[in-house]
Protein backbone atom coordinates (compact mmCIF):
# COMPACT_ATOMS: atom_id res chain seq x y z
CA UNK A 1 26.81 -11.11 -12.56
CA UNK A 2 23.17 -10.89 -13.37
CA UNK A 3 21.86 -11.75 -17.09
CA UNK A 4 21.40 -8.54 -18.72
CA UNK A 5 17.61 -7.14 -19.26
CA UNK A 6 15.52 -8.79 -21.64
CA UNK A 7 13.93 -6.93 -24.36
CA UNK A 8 10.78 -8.96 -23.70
CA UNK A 9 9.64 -6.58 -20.84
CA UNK A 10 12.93 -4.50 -19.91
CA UNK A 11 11.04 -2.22 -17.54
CA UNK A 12 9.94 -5.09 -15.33
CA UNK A 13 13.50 -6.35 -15.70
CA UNK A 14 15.06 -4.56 -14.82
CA UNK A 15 13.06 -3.23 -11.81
CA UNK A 16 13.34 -7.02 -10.73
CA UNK A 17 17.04 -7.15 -11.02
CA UNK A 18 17.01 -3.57 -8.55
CA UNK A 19 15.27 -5.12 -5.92
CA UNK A 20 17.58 -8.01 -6.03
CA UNK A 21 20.57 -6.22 -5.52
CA UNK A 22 18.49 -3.48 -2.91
CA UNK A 23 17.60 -6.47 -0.83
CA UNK A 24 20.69 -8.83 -1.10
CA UNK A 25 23.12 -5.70 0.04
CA UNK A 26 20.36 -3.94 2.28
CA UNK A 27 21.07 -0.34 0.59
CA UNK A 28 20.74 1.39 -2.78
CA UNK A 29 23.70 1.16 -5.15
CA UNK A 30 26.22 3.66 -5.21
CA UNK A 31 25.21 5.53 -8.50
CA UNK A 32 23.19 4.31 -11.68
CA UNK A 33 26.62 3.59 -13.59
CA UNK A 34 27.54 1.09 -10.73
CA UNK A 35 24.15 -0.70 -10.57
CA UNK A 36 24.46 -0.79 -14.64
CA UNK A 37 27.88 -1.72 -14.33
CA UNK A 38 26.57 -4.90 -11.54
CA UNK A 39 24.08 -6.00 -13.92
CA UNK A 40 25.87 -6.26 -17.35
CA UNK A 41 24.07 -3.27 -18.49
CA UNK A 42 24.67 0.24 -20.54
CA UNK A 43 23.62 3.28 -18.39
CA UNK A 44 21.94 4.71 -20.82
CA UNK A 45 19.89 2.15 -21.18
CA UNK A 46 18.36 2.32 -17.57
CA UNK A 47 17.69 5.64 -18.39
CA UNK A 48 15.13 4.77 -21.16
CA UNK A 49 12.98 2.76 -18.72
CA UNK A 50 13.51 4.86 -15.32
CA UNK A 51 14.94 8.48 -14.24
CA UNK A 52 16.21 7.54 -11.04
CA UNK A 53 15.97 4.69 -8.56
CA UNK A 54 13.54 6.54 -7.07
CA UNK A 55 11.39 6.39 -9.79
CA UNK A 56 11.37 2.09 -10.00
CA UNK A 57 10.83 2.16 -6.59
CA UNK A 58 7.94 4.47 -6.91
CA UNK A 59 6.54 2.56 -9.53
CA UNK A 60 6.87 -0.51 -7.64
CA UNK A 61 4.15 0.81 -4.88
CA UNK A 62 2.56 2.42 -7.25
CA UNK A 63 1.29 -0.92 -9.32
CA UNK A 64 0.66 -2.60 -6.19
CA UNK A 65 -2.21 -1.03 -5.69
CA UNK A 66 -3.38 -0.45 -8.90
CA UNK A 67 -3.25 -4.25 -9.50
CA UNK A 68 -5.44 -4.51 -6.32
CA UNK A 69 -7.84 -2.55 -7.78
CA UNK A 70 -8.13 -4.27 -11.30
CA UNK A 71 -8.60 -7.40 -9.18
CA UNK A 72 -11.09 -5.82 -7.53
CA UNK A 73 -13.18 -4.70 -10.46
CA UNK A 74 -12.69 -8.51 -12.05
CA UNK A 75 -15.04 -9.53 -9.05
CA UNK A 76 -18.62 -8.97 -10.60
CA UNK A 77 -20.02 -8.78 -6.97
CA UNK A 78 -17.53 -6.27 -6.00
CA UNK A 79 -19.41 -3.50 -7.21
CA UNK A 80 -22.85 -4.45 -4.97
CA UNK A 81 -20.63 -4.08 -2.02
CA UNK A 82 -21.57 -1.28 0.34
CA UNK A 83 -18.57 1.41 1.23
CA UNK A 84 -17.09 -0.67 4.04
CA UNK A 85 -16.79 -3.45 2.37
CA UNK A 86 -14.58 -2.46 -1.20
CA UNK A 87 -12.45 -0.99 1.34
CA UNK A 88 -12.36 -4.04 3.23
CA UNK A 89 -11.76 -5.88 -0.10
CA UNK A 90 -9.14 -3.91 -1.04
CA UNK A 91 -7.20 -4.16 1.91
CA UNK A 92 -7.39 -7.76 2.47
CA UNK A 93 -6.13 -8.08 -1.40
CA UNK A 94 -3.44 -5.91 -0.67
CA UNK A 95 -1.80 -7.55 1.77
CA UNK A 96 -2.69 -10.95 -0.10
CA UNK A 97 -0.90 -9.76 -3.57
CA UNK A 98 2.00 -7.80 -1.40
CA UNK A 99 3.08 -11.40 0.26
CA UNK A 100 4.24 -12.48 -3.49
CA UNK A 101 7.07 -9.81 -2.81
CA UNK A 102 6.64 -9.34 1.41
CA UNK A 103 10.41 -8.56 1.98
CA UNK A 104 10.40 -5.51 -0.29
CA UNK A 105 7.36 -4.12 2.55
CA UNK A 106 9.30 -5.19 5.31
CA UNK A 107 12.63 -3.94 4.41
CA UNK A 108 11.91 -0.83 2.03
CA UNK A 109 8.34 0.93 2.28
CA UNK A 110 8.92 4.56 2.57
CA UNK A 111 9.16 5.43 6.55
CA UNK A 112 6.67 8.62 7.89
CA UNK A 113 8.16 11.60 6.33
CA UNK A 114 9.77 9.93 3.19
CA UNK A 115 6.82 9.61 1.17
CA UNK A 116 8.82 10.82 -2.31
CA UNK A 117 8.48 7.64 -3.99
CA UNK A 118 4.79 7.51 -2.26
CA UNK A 119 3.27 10.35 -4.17
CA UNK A 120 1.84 7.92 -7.44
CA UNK A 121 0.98 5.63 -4.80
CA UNK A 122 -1.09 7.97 -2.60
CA UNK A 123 -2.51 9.48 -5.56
CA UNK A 124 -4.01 6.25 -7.18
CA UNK A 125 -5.40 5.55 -3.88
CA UNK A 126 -7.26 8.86 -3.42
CA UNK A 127 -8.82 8.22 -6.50
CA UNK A 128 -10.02 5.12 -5.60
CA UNK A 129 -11.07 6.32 -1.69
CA UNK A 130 -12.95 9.03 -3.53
CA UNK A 131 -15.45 6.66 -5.39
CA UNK A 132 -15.92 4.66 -2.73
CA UNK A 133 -16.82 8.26 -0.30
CA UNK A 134 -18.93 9.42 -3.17
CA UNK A 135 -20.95 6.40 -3.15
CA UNK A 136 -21.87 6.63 0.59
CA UNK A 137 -22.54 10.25 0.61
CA UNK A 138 -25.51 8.97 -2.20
CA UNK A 139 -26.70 5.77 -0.64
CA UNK A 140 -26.63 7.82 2.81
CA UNK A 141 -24.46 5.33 4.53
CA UNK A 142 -21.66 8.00 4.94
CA UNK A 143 -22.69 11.73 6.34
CA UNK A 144 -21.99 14.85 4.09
CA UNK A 145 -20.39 16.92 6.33
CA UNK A 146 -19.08 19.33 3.34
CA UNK A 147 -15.20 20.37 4.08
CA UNK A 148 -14.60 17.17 6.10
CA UNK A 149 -16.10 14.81 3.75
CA UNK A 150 -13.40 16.30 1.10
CA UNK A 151 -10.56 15.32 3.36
CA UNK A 152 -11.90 11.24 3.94
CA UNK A 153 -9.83 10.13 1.13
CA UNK A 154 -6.51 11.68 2.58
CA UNK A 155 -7.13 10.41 6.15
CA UNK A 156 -8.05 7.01 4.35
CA UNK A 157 -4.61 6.91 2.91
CA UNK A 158 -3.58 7.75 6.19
CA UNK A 159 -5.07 4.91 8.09
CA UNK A 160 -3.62 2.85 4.92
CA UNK A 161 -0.06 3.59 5.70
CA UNK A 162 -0.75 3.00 9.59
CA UNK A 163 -1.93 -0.74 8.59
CA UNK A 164 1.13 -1.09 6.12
CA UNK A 165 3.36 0.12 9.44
CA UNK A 166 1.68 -2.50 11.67
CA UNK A 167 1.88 -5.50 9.41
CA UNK A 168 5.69 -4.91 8.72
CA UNK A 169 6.61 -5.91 12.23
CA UNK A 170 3.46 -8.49 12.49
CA UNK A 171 4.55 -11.41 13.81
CA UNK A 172 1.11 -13.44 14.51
CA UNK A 173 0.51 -16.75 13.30
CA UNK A 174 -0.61 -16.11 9.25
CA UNK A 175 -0.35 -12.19 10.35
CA UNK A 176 -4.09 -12.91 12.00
CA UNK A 177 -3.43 -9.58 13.97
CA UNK A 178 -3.27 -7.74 10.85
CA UNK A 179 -6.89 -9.04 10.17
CA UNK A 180 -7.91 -8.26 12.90
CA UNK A 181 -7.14 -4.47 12.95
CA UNK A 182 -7.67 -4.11 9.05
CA UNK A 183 -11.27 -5.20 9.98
CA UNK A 184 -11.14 -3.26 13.78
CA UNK A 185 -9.94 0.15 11.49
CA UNK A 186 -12.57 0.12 8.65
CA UNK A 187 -15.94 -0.66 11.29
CA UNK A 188 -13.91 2.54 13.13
CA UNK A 189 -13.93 4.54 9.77
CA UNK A 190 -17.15 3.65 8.79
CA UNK A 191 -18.75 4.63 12.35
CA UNK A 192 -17.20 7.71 12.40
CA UNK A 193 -18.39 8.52 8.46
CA UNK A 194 -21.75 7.60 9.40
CA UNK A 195 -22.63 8.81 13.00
CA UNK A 196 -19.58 9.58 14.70
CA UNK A 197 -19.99 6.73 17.55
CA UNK A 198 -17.50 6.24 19.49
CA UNK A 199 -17.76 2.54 20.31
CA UNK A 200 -15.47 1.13 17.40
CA UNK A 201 -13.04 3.55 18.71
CA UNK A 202 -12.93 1.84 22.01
CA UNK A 203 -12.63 -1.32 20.66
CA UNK A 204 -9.92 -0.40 17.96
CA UNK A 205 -7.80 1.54 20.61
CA UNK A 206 -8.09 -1.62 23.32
CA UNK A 207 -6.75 -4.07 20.41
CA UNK A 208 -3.55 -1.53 19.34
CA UNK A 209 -3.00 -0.89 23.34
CA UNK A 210 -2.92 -4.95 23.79
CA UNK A 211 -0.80 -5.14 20.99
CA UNK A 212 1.43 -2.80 21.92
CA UNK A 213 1.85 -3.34 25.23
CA UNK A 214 2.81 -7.02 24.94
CA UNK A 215 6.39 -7.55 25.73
CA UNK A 216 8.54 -8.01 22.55
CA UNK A 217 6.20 -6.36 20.66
């Protein structure tokens, strides 16, 4: 049985002891009184740090990438970077930080169409996506295109997830191929913000159509 949750930090506790037994048996427990029960725990007590599994779960994503972004803003040259290059900074860090906990990723990011426990998630990434857009529509870098510019964020987050979905079933040396299209997707997005050229999208769709198209893969 697992040592019960320390009053030292009993959120992060016991959100560390629910990802121990999530991974270890490959499902959710049964109820909250039998994951309580498992852990040496009162069920009430769970409920004073989460409403549902859901909700650790959620928060789980959710602080991944708002820890990417405070590591982000602890870089004094970060903020000097041009568009492209936070949001190449950001996802480079995110995959860094998400290694520290890689089999949670693999094993339990919300699929396409089960983005419940995404919604915190998506929304502290908006936010961020939306300082970065504003910035280029000033500096110029990123065309104004009124209704469309509003929805950049959103397809952002989009192209996010896609990324997340590739490097779960990366299995290059070091993940090199997620690199490689991390770097392939955000020269694609920033073409497209700025003029619309199409060449990055050649490029981008020849690496996912090797990629894809290589047996075992």
């Amino acid at each position: 049985m697992a040592k019960s949750t320390s009053k030292k930090n009993p959120r992060e506790e016991l959100e560390k002891q629910y990802w121990h037994v999530l991974l270890t048996k490959g499902h959710r427990p049964s109820s909250v009184y039998a994951f309580t029960e498992e852990i040496g725990m009162e069920e009430a007590e769970f409920y004073k740090h989460a409403a549902s599994f859901d909700a650790l779960e959620s928060g789980y994503w959710d602080r991944l990438v708002e820890e990417t972004i405070k590591v982000l803003h602890e870089d004094e040259d970060y903020t000097n970077y041009p568009g492209d290059q936070k949001m190449l900074a950001f996802f480079f860090t995110f995959f860094v930080h998400s290694q520290k906990n890689r089999s949670r990723l693999v094993e339990f990011f919300p699929r396409p169409g089960c983005s419940k426990t995404l919604k915190p998630m998506r929304h502290r990434f908006i936010e961020f996506a939306k300082e970065i857009i504003e910035q280029g529509i000033e500096d110029g870098s990123i065309a104004n295109r009124n209704k469309v510019s509003e929805k950049y964020p959103e397809l952002l987050f989009e192209q996010f997830r896609s990324i997340i979905e590739f490097h779960r079933k990366d299995q290059s040396a070091e993940f090199q191929d997620t690199d490689a299209l991390i770097e392939k997707s955000v020269r694609f997005s920033a073409d497209m913000a700025r003029s619309g050229t199409l060449d990055s999208a050649f490029d981008l769709g020849r690496f996912l159509m090797r990629r894809f198209t290589l047996p075992g893969s």
